[in-house]
C-alpha atoms as a PDB file:
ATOM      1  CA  UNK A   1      39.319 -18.023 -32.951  1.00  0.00           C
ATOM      2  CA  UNK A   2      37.538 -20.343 -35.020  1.00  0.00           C
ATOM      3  CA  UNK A   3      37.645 -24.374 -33.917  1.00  0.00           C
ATOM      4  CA  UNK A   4      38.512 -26.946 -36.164  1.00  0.00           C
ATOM      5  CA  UNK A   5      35.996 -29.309 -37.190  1.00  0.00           C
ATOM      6  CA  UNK A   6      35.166 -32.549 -39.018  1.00  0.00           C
ATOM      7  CA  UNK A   7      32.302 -34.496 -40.043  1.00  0.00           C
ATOM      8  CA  UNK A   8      30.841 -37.346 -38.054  1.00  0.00           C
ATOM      9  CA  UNK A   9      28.081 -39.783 -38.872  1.00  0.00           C
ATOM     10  CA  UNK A  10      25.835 -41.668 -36.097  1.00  0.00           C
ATOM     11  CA  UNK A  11      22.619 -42.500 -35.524  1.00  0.00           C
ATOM     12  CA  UNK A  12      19.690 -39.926 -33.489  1.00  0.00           C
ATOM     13  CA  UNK A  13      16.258 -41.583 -32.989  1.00  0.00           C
ATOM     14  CA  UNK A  14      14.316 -40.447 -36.014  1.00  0.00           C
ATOM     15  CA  UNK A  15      11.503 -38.326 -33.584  1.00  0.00           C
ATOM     16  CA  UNK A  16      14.563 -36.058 -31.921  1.00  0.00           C
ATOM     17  CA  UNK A  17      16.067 -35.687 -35.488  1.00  0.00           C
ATOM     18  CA  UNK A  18      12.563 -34.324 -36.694  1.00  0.00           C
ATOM     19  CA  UNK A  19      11.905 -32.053 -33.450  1.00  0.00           C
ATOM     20  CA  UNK A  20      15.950 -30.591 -34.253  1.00  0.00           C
ATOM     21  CA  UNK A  21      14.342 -29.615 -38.069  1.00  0.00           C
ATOM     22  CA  UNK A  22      11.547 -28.063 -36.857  1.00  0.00           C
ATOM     23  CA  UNK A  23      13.206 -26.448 -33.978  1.00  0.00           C
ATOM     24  CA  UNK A  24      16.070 -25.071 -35.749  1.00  0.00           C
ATOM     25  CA  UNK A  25      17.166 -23.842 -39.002  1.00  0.00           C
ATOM     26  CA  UNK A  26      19.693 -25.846 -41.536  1.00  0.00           C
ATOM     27  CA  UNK A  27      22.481 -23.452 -40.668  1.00  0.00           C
ATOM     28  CA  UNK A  28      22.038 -24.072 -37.406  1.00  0.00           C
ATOM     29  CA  UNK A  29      21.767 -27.710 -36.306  1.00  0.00           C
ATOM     30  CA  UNK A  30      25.132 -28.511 -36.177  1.00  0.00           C
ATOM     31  CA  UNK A  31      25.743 -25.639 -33.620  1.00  0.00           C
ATOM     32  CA  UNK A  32      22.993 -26.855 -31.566  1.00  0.00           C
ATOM     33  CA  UNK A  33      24.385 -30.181 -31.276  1.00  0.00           C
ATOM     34  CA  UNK A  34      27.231 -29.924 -30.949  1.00  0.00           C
ATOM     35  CA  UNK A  35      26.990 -27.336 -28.044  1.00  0.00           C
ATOM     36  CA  UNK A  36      24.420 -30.053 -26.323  1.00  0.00           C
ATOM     37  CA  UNK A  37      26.392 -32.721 -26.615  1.00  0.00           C
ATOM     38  CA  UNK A  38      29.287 -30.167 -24.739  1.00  0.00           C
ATOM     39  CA  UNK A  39      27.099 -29.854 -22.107  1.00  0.00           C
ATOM     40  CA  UNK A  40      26.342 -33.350 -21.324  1.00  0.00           C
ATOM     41  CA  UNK A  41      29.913 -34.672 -21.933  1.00  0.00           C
ATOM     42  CA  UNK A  42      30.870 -32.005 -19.228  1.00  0.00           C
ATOM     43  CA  UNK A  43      27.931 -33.422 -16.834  1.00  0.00           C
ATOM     44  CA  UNK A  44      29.035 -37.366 -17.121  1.00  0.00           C
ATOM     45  CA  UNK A  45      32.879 -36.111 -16.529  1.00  0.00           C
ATOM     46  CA  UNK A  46      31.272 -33.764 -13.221  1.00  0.00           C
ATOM     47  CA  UNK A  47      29.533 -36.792 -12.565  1.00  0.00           C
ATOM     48  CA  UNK A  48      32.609 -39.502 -12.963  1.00  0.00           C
ATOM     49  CA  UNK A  49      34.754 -37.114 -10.831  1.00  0.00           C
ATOM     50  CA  UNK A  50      31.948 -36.950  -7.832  1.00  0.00           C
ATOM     51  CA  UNK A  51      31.769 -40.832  -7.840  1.00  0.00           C
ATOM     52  CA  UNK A  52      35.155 -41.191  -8.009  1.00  0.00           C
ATOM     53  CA  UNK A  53      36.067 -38.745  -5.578  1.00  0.00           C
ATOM     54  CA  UNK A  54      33.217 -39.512  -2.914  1.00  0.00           C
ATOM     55  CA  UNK A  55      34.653 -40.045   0.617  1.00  0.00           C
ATOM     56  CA  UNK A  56      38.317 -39.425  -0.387  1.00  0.00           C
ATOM     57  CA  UNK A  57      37.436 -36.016   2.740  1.00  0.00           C
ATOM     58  CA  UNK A  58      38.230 -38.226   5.799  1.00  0.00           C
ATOM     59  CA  UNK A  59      36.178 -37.086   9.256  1.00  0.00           C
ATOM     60  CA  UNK A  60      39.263 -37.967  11.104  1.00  0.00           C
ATOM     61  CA  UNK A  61      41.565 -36.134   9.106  1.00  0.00           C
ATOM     62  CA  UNK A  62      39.414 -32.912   8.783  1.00  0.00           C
ATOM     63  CA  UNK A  63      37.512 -32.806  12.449  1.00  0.00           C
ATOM     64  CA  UNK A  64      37.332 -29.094  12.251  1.00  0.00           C
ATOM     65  CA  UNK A  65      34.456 -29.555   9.867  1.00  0.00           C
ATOM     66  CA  UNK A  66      32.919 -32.476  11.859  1.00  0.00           C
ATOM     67  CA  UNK A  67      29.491 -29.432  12.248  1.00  0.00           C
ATOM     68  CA  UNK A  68      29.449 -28.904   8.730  1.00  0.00           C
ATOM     69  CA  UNK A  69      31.004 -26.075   6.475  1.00  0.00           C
ATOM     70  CA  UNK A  70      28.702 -23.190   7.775  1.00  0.00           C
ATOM     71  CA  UNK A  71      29.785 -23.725  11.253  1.00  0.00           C
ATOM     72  CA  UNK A  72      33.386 -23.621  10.376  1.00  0.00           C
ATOM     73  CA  UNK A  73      32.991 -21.115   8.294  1.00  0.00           C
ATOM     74  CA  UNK A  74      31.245 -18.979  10.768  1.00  0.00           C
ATOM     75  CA  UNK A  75      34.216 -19.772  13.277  1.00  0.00           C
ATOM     76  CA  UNK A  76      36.898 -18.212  11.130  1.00  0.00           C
ATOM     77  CA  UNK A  77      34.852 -15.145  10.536  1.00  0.00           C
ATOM     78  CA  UNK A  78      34.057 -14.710  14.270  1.00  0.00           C
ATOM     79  CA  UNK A  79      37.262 -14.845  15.075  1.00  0.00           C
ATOM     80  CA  UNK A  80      38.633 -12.823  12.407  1.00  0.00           C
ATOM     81  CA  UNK A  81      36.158 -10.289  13.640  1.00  0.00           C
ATOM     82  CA  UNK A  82      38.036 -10.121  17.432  1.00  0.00           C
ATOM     83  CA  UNK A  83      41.257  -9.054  15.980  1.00  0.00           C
ATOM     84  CA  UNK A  84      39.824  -6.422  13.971  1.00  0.00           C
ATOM     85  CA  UNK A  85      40.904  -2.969  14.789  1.00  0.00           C
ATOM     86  CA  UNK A  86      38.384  -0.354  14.986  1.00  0.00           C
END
């Protein structure tokens, strides 16, 4: 299904504009950008949400993870692996 699009007009420093001709053809470009500026719009929102989510996983409220993921992780497989039946 196709997506909907419209024109938009802004400025691109005139050296990246002449590396996107030579790079890619006519047809093309407004694929290319549009699918890089996708990807970077994704990484600033990854980004925002990291920031904004930093330290909301309290120590106190989690100590079960207080020696890292791998050890808890390793915990609930070991003991998974005593009630196992053979």
């Amino acid at each position: 299904m196709a997506t909907a699009t419209k024109q938009a007009n802004f400025l691109l420093p005139e050296d990246l504009l002449d590396e996107l001709k030579r790079a890619v053809s006519k047809r093309q470009q407004s694929k290319v950008v549009a699918e890089a500026l996708r990807k970077e719009l994704k990484r600033l929102k990854l980004e925002k949400t990291l920031k904004t989510s930093f330290g909301s996983w309290k120590d106190k409220e989690h100590p079960e993870l207080k020696g890292g993921t791998r050890a808890f992780v390793r915990s609930l497989r070991k003991s998974t692996r005593l009630t196992r039946s053979k």
